[in-house]
C-alpha atoms as a PDB file:
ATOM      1  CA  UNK A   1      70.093 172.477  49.479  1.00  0.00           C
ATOM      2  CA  UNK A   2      67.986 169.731  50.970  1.00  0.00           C
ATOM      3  CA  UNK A   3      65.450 170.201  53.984  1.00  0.00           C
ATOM      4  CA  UNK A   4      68.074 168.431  55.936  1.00  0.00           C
ATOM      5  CA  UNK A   5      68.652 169.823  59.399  1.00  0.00           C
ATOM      6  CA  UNK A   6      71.738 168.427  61.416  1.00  0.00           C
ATOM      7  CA  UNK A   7      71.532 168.930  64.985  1.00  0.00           C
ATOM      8  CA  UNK A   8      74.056 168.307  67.703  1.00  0.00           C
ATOM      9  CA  UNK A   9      73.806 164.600  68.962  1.00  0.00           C
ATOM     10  CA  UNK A  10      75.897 164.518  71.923  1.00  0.00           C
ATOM     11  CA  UNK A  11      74.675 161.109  73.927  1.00  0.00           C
ATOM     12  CA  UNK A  12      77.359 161.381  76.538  1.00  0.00           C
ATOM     13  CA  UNK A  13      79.092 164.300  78.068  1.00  0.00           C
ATOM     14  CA  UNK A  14      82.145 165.752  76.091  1.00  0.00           C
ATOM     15  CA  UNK A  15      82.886 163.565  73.446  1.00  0.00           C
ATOM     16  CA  UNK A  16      85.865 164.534  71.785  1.00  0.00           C
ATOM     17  CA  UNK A  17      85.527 166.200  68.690  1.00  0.00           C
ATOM     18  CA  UNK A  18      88.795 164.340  66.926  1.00  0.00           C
ATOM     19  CA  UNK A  19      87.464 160.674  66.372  1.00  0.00           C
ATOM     20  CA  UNK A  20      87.959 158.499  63.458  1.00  0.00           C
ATOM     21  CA  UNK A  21      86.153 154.952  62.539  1.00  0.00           C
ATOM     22  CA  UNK A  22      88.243 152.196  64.079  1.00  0.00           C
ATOM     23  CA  UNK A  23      85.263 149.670  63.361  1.00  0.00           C
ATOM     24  CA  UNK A  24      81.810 148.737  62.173  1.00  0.00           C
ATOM     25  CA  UNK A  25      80.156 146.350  63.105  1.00  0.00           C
ATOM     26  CA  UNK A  26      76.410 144.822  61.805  1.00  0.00           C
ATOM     27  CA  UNK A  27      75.954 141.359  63.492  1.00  0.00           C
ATOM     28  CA  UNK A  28      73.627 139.231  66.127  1.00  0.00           C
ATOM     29  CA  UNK A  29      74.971 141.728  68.670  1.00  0.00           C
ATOM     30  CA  UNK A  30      73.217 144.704  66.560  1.00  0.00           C
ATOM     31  CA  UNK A  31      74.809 147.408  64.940  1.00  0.00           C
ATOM     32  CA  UNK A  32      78.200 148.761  66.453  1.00  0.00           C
ATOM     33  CA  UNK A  33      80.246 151.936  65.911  1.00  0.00           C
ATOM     34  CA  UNK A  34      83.524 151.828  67.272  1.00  0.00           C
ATOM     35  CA  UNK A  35      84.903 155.578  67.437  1.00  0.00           C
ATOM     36  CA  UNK A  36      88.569 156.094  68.314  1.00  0.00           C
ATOM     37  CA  UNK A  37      89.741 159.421  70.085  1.00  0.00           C
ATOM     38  CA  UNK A  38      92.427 160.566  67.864  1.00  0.00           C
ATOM     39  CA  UNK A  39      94.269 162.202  71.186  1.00  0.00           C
ATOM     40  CA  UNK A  40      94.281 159.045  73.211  1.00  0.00           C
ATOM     41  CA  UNK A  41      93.490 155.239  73.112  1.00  0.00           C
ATOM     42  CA  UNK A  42      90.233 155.482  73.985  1.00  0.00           C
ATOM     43  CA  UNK A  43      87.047 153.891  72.294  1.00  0.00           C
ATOM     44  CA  UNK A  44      83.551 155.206  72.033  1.00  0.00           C
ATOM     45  CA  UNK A  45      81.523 152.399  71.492  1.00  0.00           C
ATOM     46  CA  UNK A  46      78.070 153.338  70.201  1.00  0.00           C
ATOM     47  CA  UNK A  47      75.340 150.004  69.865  1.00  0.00           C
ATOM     48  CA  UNK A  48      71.755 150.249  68.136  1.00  0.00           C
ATOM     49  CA  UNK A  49      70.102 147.030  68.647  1.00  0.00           C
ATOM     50  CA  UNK A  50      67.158 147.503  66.183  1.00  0.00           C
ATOM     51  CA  UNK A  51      68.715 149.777  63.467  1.00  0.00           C
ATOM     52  CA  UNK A  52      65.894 151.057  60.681  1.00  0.00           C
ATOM     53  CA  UNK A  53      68.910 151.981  58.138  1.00  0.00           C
ATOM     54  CA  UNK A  54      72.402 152.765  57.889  1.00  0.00           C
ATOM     55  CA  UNK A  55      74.483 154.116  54.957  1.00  0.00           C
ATOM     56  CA  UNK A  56      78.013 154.850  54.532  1.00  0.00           C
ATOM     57  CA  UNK A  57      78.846 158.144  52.880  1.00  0.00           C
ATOM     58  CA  UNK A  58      81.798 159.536  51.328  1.00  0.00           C
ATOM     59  CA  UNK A  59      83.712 161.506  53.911  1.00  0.00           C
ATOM     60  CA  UNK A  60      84.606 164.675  51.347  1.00  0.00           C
ATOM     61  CA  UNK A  61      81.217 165.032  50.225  1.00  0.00           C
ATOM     62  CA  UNK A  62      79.572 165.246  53.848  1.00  0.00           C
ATOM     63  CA  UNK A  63      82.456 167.575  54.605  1.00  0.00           C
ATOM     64  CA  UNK A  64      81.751 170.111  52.217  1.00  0.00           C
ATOM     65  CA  UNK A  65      77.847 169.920  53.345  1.00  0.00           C
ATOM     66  CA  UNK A  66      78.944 170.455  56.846  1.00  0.00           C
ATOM     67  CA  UNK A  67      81.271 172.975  56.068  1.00  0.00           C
ATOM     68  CA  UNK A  68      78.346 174.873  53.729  1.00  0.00           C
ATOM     69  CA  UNK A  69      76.233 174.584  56.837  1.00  0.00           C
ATOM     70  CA  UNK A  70      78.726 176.145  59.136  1.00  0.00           C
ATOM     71  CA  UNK A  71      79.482 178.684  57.044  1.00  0.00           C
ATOM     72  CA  UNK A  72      76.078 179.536  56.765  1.00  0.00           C
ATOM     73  CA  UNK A  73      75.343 179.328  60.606  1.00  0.00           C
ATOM     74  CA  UNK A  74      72.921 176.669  60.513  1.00  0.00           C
ATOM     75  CA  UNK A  75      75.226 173.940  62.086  1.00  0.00           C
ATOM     76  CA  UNK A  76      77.511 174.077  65.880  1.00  0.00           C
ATOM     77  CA  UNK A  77      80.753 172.177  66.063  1.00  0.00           C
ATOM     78  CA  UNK A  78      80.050 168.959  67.001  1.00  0.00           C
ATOM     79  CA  UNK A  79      82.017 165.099  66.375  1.00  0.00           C
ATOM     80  CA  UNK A  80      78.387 163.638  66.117  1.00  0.00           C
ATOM     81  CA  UNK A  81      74.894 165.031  64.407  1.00  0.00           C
ATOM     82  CA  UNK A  82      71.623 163.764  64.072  1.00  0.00           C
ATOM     83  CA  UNK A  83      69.430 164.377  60.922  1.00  0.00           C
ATOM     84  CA  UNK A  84      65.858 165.659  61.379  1.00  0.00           C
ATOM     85  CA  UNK A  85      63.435 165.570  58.098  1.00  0.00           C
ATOM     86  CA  UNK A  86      66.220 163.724  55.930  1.00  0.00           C
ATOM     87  CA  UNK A  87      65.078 162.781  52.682  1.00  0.00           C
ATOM     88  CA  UNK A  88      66.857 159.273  53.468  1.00  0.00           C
ATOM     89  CA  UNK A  89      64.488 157.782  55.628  1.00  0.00           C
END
């Protein structure tokens, strides 16, 4: 397993955990994530102005990893991680 550690990333107050990608935006107004709540019609709207990198991953694989990691205890229930000492960037 890689030196990958996922932590919690929660940069408002209880985000829902059921969200989905409604959008994704890369343009002159930076880089947008548009995150729809699965229980209502609500929008999470995430902006990084300067981004460093982004990649889209397949959704089963990074399942299984989080699922590994929860079954191992090393990750909390969360809709949204960050990743410390990825080997990414």
């Amino acid at each position: 397993m890689s030196k990958d550690q996922y932590i919690k990333w929660e940069p408002i107050q209880n985000i829902p955990i059921g969200l989905y990608l409604k959008a994704l935006h890369h343009d002159n107004e930076g880089f947008r994530i548009l995150l729809k709540d699965a229980e209502s019609s609500r929008i999470l709207r995430i902006t990084f102005e300067l981004p460093l990198a982004y990649r889209n991953l397949d959704e089963g694989s990074l399942l299984m990893t989080l699922a590994k990691l929860r079954n191992q205890g090393m990750l909390t229930v969360s809709a949204m991680y960050l990743v410390n000492n990825s080997a990414w960037v």
